[in-house]
Every structure is written in structure tokens, then in C-alpha cells.
C-alpha atoms as a PDB file:
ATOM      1  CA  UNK A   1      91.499-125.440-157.059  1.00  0.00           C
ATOM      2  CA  UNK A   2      92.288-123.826-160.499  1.00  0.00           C
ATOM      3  CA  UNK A   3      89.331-125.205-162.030  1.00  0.00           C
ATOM      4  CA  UNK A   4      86.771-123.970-158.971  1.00  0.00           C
ATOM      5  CA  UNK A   5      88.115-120.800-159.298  1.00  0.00           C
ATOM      6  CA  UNK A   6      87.541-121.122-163.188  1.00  0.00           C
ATOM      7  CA  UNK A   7      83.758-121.802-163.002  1.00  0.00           C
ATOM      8  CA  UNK A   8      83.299-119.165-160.128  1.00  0.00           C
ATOM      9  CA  UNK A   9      84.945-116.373-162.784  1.00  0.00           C
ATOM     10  CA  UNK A  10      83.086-118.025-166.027  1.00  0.00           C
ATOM     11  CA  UNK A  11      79.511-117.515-163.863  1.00  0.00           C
ATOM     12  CA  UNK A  12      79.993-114.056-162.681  1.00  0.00           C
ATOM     13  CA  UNK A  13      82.303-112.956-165.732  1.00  0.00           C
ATOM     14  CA  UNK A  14      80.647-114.525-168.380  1.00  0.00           C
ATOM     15  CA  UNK A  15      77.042-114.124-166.961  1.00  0.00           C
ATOM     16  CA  UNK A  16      76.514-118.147-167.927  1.00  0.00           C
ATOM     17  CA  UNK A  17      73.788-120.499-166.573  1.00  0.00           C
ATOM     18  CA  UNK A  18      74.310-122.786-163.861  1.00  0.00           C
ATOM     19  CA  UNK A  19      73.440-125.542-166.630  1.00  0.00           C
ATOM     20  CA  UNK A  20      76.804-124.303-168.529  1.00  0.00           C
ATOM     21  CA  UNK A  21      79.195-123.771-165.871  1.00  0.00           C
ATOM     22  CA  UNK A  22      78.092-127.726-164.466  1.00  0.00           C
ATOM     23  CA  UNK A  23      78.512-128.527-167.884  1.00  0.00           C
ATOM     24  CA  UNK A  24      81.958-127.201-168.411  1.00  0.00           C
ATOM     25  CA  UNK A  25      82.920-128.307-164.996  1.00  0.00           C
ATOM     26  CA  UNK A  26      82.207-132.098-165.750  1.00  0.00           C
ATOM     27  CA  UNK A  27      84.017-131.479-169.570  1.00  0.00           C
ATOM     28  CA  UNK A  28      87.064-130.455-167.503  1.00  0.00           C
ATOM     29  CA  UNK A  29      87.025-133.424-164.951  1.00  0.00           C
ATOM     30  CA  UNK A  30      86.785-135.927-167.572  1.00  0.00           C
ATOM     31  CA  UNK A  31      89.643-134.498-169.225  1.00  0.00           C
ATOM     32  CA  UNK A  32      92.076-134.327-166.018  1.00  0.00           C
ATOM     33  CA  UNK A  33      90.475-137.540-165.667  1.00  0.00           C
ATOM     34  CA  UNK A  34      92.261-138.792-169.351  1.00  0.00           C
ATOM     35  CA  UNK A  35      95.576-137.076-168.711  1.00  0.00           C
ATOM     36  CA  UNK A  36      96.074-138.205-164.816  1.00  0.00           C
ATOM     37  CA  UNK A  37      95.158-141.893-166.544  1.00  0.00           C
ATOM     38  CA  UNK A  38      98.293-141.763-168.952  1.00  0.00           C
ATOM     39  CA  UNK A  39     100.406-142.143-165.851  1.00  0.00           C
ATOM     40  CA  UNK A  40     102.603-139.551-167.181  1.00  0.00           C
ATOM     41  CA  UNK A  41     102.579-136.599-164.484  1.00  0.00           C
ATOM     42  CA  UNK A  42     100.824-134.460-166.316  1.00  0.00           C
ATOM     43  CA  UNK A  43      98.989-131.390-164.857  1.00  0.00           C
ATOM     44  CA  UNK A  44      97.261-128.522-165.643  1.00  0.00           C
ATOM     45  CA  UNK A  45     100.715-126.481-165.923  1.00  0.00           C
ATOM     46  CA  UNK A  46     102.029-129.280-168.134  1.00  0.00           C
ATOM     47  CA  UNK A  47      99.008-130.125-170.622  1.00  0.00           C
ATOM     48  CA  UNK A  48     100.524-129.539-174.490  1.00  0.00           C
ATOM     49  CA  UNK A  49      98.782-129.808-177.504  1.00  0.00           C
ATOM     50  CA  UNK A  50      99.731-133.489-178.149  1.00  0.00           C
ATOM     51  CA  UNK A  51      97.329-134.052-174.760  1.00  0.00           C
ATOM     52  CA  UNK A  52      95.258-132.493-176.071  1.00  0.00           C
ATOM     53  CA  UNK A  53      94.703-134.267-179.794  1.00  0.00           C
ATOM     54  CA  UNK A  54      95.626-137.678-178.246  1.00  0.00           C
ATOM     55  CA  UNK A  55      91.645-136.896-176.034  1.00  0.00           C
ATOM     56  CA  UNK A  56      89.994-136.110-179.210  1.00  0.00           C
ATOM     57  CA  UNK A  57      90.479-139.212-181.189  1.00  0.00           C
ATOM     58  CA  UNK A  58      89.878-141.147-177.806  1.00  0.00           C
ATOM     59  CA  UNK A  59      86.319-139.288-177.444  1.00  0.00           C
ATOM     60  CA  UNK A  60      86.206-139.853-181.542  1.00  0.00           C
ATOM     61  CA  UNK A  61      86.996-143.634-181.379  1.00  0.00           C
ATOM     62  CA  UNK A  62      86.739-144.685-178.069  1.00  0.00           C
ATOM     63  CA  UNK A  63      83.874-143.054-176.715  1.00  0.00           C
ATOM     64  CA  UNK A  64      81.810-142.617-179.960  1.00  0.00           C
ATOM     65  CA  UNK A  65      80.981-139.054-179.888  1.00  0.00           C
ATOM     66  CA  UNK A  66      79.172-136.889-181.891  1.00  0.00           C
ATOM     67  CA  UNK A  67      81.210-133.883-183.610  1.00  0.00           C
ATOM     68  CA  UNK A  68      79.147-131.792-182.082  1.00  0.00           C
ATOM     69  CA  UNK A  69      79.724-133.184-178.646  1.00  0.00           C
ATOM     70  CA  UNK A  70      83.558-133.395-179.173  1.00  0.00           C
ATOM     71  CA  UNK A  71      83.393-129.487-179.765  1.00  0.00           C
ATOM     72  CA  UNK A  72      81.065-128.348-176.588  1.00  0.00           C
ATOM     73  CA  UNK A  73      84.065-130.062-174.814  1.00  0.00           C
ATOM     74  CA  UNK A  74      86.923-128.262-176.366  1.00  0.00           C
ATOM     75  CA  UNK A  75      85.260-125.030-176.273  1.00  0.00           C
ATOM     76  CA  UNK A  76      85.183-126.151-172.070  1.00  0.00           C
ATOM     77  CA  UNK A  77      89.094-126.277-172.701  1.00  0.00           C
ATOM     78  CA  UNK A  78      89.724-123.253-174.569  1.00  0.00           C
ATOM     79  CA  UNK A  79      87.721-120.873-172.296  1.00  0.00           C
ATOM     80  CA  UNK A  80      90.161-122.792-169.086  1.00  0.00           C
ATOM     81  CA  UNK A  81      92.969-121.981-171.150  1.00  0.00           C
ATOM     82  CA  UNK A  82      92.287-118.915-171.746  1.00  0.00           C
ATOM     83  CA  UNK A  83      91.510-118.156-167.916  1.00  0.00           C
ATOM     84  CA  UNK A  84      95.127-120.065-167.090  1.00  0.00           C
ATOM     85  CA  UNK A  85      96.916-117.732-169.217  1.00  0.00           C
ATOM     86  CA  UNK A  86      95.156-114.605-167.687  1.00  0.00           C
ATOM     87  CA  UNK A  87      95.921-115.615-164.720  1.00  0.00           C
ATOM     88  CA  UNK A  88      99.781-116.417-165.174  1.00  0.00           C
ATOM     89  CA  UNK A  89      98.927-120.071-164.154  1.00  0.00           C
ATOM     90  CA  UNK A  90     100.684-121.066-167.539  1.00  0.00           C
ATOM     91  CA  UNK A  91     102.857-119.918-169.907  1.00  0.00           C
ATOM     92  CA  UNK A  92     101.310-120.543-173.318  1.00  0.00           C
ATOM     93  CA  UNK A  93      97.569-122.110-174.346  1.00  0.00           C
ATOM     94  CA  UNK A  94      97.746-125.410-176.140  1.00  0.00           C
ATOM     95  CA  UNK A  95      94.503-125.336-177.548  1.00  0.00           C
ATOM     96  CA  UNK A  96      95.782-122.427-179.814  1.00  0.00           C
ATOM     97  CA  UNK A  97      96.394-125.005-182.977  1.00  0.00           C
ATOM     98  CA  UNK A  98      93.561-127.632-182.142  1.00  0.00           C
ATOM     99  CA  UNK A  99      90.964-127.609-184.781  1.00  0.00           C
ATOM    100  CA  UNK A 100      87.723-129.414-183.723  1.00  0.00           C
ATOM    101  CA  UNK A 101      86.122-132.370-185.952  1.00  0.00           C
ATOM    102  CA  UNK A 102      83.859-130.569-188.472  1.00  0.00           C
ATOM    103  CA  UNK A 103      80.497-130.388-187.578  1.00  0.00           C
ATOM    104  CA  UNK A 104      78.094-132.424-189.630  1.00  0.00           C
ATOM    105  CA  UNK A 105      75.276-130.152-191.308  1.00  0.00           C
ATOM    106  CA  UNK A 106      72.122-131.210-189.753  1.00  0.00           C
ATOM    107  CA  UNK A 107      69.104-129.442-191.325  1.00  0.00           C
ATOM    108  CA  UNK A 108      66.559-128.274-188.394  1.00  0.00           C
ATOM    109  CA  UNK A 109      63.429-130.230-187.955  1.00  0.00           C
ATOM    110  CA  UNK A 110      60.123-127.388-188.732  1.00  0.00           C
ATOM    111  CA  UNK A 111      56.623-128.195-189.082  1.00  0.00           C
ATOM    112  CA  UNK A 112      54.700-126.984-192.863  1.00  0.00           C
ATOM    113  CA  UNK A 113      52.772-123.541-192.594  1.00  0.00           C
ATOM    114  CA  UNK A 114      49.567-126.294-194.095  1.00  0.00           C
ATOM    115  CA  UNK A 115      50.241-128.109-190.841  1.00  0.00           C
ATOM    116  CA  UNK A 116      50.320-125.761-188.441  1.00  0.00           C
ATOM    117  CA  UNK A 117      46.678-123.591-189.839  1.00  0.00           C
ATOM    118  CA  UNK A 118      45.337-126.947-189.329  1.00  0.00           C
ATOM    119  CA  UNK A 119      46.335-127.376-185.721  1.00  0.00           C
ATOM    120  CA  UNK A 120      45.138-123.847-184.925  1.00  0.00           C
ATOM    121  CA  UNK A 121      41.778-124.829-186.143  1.00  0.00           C
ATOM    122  CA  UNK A 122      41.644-127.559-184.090  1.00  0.00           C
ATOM    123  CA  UNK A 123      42.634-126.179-181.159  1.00  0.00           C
ATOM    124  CA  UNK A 124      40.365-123.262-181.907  1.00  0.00           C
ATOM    125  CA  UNK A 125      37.275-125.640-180.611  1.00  0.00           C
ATOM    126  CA  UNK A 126      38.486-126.285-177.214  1.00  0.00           C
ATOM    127  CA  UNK A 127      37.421-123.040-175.066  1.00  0.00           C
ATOM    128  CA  UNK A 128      38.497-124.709-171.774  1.00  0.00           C
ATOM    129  CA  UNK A 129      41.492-122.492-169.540  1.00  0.00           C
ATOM    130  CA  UNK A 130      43.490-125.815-170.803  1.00  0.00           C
ATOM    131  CA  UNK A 131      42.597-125.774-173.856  1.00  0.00           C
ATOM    132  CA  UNK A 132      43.264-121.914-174.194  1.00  0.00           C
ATOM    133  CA  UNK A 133      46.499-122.056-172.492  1.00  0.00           C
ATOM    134  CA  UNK A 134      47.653-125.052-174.870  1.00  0.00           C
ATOM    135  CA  UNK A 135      46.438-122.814-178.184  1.00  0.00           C
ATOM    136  CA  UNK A 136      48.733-119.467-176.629  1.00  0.00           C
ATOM    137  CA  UNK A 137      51.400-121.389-175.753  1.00  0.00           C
ATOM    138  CA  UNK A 138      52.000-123.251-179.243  1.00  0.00           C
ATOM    139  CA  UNK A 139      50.701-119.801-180.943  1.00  0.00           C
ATOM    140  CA  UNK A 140      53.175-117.867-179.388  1.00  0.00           C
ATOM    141  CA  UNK A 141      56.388-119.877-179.621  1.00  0.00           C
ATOM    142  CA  UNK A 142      55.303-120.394-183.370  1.00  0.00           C
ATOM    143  CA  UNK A 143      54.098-116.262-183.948  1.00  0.00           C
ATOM    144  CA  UNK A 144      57.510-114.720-182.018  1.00  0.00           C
ATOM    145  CA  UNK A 145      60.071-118.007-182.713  1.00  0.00           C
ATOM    146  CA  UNK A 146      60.890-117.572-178.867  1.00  0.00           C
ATOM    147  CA  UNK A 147      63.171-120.228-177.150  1.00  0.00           C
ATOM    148  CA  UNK A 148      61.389-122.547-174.376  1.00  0.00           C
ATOM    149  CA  UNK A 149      63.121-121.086-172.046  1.00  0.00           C
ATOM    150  CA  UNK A 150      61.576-117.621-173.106  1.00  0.00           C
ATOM    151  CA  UNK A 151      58.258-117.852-172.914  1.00  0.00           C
ATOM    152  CA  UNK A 152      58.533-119.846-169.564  1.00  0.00           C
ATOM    153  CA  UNK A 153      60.053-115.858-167.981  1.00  0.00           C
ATOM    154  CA  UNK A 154      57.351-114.173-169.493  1.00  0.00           C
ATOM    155  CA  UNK A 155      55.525-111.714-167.050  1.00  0.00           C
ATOM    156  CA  UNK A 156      52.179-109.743-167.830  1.00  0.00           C
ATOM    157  CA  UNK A 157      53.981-106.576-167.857  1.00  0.00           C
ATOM    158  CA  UNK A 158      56.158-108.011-170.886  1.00  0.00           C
ATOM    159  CA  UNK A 159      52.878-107.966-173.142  1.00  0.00           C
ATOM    160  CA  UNK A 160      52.699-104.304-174.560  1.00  0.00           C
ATOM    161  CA  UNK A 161      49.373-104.131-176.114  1.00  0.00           C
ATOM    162  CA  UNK A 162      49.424-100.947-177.035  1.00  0.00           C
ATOM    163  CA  UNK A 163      52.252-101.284-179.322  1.00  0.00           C
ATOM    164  CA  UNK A 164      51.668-104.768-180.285  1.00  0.00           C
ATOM    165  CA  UNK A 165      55.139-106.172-178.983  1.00  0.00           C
ATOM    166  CA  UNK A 166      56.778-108.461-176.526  1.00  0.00           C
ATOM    167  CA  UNK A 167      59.817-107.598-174.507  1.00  0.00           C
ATOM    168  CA  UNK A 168      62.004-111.359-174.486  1.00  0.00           C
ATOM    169  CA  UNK A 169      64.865-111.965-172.191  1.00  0.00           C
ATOM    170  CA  UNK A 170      66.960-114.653-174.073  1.00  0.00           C
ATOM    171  CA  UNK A 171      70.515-115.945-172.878  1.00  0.00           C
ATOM    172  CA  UNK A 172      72.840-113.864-170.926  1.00  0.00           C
ATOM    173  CA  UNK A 173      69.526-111.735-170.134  1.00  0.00           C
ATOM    174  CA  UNK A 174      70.010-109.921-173.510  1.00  0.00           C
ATOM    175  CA  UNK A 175      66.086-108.029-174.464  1.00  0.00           C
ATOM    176  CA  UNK A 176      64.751-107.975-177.949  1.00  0.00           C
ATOM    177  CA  UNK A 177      61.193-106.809-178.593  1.00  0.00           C
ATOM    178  CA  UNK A 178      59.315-109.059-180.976  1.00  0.00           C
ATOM    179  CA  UNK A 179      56.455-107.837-182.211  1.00  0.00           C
ATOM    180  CA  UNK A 180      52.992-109.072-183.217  1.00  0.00           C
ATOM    181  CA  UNK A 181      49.515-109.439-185.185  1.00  0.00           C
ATOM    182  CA  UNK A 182      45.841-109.253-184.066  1.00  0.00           C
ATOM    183  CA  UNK A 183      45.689-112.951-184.086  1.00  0.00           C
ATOM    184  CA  UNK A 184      48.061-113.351-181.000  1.00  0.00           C
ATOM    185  CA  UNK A 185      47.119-110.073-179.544  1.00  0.00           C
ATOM    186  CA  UNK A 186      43.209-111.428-179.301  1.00  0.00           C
ATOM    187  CA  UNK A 187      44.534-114.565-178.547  1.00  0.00           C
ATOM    188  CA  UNK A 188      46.205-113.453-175.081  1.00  0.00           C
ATOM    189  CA  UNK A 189      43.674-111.086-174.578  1.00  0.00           C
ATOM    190  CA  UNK A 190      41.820-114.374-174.248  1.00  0.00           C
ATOM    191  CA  UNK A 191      43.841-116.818-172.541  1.00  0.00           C
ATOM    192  CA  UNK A 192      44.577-113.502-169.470  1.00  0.00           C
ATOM    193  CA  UNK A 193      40.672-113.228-169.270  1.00  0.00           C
ATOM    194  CA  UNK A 194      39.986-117.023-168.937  1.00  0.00           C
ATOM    195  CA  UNK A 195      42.805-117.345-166.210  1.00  0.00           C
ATOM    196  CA  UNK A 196      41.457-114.243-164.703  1.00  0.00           C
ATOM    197  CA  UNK A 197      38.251-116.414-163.991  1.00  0.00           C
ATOM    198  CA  UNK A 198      39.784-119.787-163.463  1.00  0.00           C
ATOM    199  CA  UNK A 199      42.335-118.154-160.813  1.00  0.00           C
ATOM    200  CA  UNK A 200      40.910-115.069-157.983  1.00  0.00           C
ATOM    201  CA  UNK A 201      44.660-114.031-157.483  1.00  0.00           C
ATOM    202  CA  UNK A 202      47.030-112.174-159.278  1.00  0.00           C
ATOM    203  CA  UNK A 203      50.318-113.684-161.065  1.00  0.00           C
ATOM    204  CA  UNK A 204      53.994-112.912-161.638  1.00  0.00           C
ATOM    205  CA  UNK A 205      54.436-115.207-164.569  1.00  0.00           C
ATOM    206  CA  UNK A 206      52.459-115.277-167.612  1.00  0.00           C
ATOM    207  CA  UNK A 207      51.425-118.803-167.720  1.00  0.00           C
ATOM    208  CA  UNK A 208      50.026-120.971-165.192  1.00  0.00           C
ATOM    209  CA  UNK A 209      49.182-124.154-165.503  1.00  0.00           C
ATOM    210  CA  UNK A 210      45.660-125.614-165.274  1.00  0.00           C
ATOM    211  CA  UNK A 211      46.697-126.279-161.132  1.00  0.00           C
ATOM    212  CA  UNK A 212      47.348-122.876-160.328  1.00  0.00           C
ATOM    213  CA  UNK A 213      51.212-123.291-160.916  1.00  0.00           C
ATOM    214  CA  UNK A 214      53.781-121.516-162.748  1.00  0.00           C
ATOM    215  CA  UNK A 215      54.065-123.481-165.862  1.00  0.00           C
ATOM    216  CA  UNK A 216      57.190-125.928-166.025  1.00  0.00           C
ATOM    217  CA  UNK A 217      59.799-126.974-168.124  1.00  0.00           C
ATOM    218  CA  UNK A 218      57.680-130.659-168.553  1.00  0.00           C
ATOM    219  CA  UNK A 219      54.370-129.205-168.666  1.00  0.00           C
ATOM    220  CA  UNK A 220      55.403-126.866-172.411  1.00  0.00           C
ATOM    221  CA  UNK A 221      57.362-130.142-173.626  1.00  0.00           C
ATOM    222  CA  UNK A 222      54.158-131.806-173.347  1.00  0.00           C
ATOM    223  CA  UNK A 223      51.579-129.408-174.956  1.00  0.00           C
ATOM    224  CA  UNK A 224      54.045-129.021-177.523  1.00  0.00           C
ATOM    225  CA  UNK A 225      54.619-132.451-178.066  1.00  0.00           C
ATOM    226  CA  UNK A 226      50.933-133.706-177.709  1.00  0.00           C
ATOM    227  CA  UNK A 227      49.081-131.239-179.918  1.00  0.00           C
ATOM    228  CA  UNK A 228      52.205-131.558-182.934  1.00  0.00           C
ATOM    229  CA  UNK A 229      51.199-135.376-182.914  1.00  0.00           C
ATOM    230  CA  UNK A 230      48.043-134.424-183.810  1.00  0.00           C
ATOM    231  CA  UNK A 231      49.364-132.903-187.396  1.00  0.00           C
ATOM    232  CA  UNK A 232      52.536-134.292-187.788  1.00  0.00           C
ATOM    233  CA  UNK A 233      54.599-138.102-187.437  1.00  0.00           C
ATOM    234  CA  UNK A 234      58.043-136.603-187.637  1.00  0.00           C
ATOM    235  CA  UNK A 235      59.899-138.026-184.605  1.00  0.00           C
ATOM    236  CA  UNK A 236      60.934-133.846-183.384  1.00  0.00           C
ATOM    237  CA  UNK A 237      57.804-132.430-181.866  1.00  0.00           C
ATOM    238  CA  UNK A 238      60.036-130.189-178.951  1.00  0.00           C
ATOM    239  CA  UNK A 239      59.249-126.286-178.629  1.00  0.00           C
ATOM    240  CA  UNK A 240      62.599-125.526-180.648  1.00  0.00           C
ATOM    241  CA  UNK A 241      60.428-127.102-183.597  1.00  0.00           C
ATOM    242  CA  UNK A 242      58.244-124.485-183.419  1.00  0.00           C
ATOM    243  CA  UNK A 243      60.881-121.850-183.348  1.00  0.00           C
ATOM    244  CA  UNK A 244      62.364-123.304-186.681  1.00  0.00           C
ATOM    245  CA  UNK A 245      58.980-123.704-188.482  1.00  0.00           C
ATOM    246  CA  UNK A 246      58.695-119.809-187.473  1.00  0.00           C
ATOM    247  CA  UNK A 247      62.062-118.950-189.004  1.00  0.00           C
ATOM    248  CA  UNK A 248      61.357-121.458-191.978  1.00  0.00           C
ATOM    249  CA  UNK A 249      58.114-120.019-192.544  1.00  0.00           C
ATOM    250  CA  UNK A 250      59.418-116.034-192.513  1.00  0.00           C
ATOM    251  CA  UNK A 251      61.710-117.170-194.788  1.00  0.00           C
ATOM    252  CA  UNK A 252      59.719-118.608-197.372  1.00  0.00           C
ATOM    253  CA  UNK A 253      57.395-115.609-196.932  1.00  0.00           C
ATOM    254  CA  UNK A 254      60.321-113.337-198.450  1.00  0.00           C
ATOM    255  CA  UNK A 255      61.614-112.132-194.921  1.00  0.00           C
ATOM    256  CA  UNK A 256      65.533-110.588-194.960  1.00  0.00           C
ATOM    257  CA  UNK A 257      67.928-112.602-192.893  1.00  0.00           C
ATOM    258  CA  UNK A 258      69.286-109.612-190.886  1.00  0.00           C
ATOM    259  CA  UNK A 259      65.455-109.814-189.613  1.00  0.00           C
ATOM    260  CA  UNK A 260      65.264-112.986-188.478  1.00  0.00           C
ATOM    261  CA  UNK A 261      68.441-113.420-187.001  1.00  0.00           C
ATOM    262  CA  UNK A 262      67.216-109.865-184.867  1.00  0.00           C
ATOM    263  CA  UNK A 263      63.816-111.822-184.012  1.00  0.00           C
ATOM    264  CA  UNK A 264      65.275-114.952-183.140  1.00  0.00           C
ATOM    265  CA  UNK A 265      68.487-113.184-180.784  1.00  0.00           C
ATOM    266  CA  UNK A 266      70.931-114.655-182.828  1.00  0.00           C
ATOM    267  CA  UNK A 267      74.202-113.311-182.260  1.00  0.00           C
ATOM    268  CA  UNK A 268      75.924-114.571-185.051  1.00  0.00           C
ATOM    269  CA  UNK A 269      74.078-114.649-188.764  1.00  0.00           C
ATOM    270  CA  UNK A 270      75.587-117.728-189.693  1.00  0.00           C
ATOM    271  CA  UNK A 271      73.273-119.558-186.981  1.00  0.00           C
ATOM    272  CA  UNK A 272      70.251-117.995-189.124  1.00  0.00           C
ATOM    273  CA  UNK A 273      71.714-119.160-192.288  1.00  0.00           C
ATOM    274  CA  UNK A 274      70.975-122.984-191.752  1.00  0.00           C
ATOM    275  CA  UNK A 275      67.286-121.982-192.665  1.00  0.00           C
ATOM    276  CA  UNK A 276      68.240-120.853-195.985  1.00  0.00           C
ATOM    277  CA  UNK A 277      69.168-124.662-196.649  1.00  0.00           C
ATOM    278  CA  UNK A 278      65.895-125.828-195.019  1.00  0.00           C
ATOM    279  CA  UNK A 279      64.170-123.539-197.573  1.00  0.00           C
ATOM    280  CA  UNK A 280      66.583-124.442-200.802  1.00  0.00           C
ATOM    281  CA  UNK A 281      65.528-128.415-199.405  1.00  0.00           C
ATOM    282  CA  UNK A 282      61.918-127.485-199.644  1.00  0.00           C
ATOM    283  CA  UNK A 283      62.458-125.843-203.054  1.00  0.00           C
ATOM    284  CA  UNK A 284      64.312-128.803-204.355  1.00  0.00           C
ATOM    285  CA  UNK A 285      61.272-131.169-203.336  1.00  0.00           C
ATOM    286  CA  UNK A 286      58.841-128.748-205.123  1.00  0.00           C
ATOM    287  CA  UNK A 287      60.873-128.916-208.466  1.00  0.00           C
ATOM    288  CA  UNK A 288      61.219-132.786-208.219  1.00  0.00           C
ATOM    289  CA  UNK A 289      57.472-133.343-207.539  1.00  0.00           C
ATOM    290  CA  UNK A 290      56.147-130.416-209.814  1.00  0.00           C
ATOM    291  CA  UNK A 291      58.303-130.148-212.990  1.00  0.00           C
ATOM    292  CA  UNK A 292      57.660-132.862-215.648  1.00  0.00           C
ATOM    293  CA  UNK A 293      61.757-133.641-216.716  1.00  0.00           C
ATOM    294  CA  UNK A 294      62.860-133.514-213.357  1.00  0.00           C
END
């Protein structure tokens, strides 16, 4: 019952996704799960700190997960915790001395600036609605470094032409306005005209699929995915490439931090900071493949 009410407080309270609360619900079953299997009579009330460490190095060595994976699942326990204590359900937190396994510094996947001018000029050839719709939706997830997710909730009235900008609803329906060049403003000028004339009715989302669909989840995967192939063999070709090729790439072009972590609606400026290490990597190859004593 504690745990039901839990996710019902962390949705409304916390504003989360469905995907997140699901996600911290199954964390917490596994782990009540682990302690009812000690055969101990632990419960909620009773779960220490020991509990706690003795789960980690079973999920370490046991179950073979990632760092990063081990973490998602304690953060599941502190934010419980947390609600337990608010709640007078307990009378101290035991996740107040657990430290998490580092996380293991994993540079983000991007695609060259070379690469991606050669894409656009193929893609520039194909004037079908599909082959429009493929060139906006790649141009814009690479042009604004918007999430998936993003671009999927655009609406016409989002596009401000006049200004140049897009209004972006990004997690926990925060807004940020992104703006942009003449190359993405003709190119949506072009893909609203051609699904003006490949569709006689009027839309609520922004893209729409060559069917006469909203456009999915599946459908951006794959026009991502596809058209990358086409300039690129690394094995990441998702639309959160895209989005750290466009970081990468303001960021070689002399771009301040504080602005990309603004354009990408990063909360924290240490999330923006792992492309200064994609950069330094890219810098490192240069001097290795350029300079004759390295």
C-alpha cells in the first residue's frame, strides 16, 4: 500500500512520466522482492542501510549490472525514502550514507559536421512528401538539438516564423525557445506546403507520416537510423545522435556552455560538460594525425 501511494504522489507531485513512475515501481518490487527473500522479517519500516548495501553488490555481482543501472535503482529508493520519512512511515532514511558505484565516463556517440553536409545534399534530391519529411525531421533534431520526444509534440503553432524560433516542451513540460536560420526556416516552409498538398485536412501535430498519421515513436527511429547509414558505420544512429552531433558541433564552433546547456534544457551544466571531452577527444585525434612528433 505504501508504495501505491508512493507512485500516485511521485506522478502528481513530481509531474513524472508514466514511463518513470512504472519504472520506479518495478525498481521498488525487485527490491522488497531481495529483502522478503533473506527470510529475515524485514519490511519497509525495518529496511537499514546494511539492506540496503548487501542489494547493491548482489545487482553488482549477481545480476551483472551496469553502474549506471545500479544508480536509476537507488535513486527509485531514495525518492521512497524520502516520501516514508515525510510521511512519518519511518523514523530515519537509510539511504542517507549509500554512495552509488561510480559511473563509468562514456563519451556520447555524434556524427562529423563533413558527414552530416553530405547527407543534407543527398537528401536535398528527393522532393517527394517522404523524402521532404525525412530531410526536416533529421534537419531539425540536428539544427535545434531537440530530444525525440520533442519534436514528436511539435504543433504548427510552435513554429514562429516571424521571429525565427521554436517553442519546445521538454521533460516535466518545461518551454525553451530555440531559435533558427534560413536553412530550416525554408526548409519547413517546404515540408508544411508539400503536406498541405499531399493531405486536404488540417493537423494538430507537426509531422505526419507519409499515411496521413501522426508520426510515431518507430517511424523517427527509422528515418534517423536509415538515412545516418547512408554517411556513417558507427553502430549509434538513434535521434539522441543527432542531438549530440548538434551540441558537439556548437561547441567546436566556439559556442559558450551556459548556451548550450539553455538550448539543449539541461538543468544541470555538468550534463553539458561531457561534450567538452567529446571535443578535447576530437582535438587529441587532430594533433596525433596532423603534428609530425606526435
Amino acid at each position: 500500500m505504501l508504495k501505491e501511494k508512493f507512485l500516485e504522489y511521485f506522478k502528481s507531485e513530481r509531474n513524472s512520466s508514466q514511463l518513470t513512475v512504472d519504472s520506479y515501481g518495478t525498481d521498488l518490487d525487485e527490491f522488497e522482492e531481495f529483502f522478503e527473500s533473506l527470510n529475515e522479517g524485514i519490511t519497509w519500516e525495518t529496511v537499514d542501510e546494511t539492506v540496503v548495501r548487501e542489494w547493491i553488490i548482489y545487482l553488482l555481482d549477481e545480476k551483472k549490472l551496469e553502474n549506471s543501472s545500479v544508480n536509476r535503482k537507488l535513486s527509485a529508493l531514495r525518492s521512497f525514502f524520502r516520501y516514508l520519512l515525510k510521511i512519518g512511515a519511518v523514523d530515519k532514511d537509510p539511504m542517507l550514507r549509500i554512495v552509488g558505484p561510480k559511473k563509468k565516463k562514456v563519451l556520447p556517440a555524434f556524427i562529423r559536421e563533413k558527414e552530416m553536409d553530405e547527407l543534407f545534399e543527398m537528401l536535398e534530391s528527393d522532393k517527394s512528401y517522404e523524402g521532404i519529411l525525412n530531410k526536416t525531421v533529421i534537419l531539425l533534431l540536428y539544427l535545434t538539438g531537440m530530444r525525440r520526444a520533442e519534436l514528436l509534440s511539435l504543433a504548427d503553432r510552435d513554429i514562429d516564423f516571424v521571429n525565427k524560433q521554436v517553442k519546445v516542451t521538454g521533460k516535466r513540460n518545461k518551454q525553451r525557445i530555440i531559435p533558427f536560420g534560413k536553412e530550416l526556416e525554408d526548409c519547413l516552409h517546404e515540408y508544411m506546403n508539400a503536406r498541405s498538398e499531399q493531405f486536404d485536412r488540417g493537423f494538430e501535430q507537426l509531422f505526419i507520416g507519409v499515411k496521413g498519421n501522426p508520426l510515431t515513436i518507430a517511424e523517427v527511429e527509422i528515418i534517423v537510423k536509415q538515412n545516418l547509414s547512408k554517411v556513417t558505420t558507427q553502430q549509434k544512429r538513434s535521434p539522441h545522435v543527432l542531438r549530440h552531433s548538434f551540441a558537439t558541433a556548437m561547441l567546436n564552433n566556439n559556442a559558450d556552455l551556459v548556451s548550450i546547456q539553455k538550448l539543449l534544457g539541461h538543468t544541470n551544466l555538468n550534463t553539458t560538460q561531457i561534450y567538452t571531452h567529446v571535443s578535447f577527444e576530437e582535438l587529441k585525434k587532430a594533433y596525433q594525425n596532423a603534428h609530425p612528433r606526435s
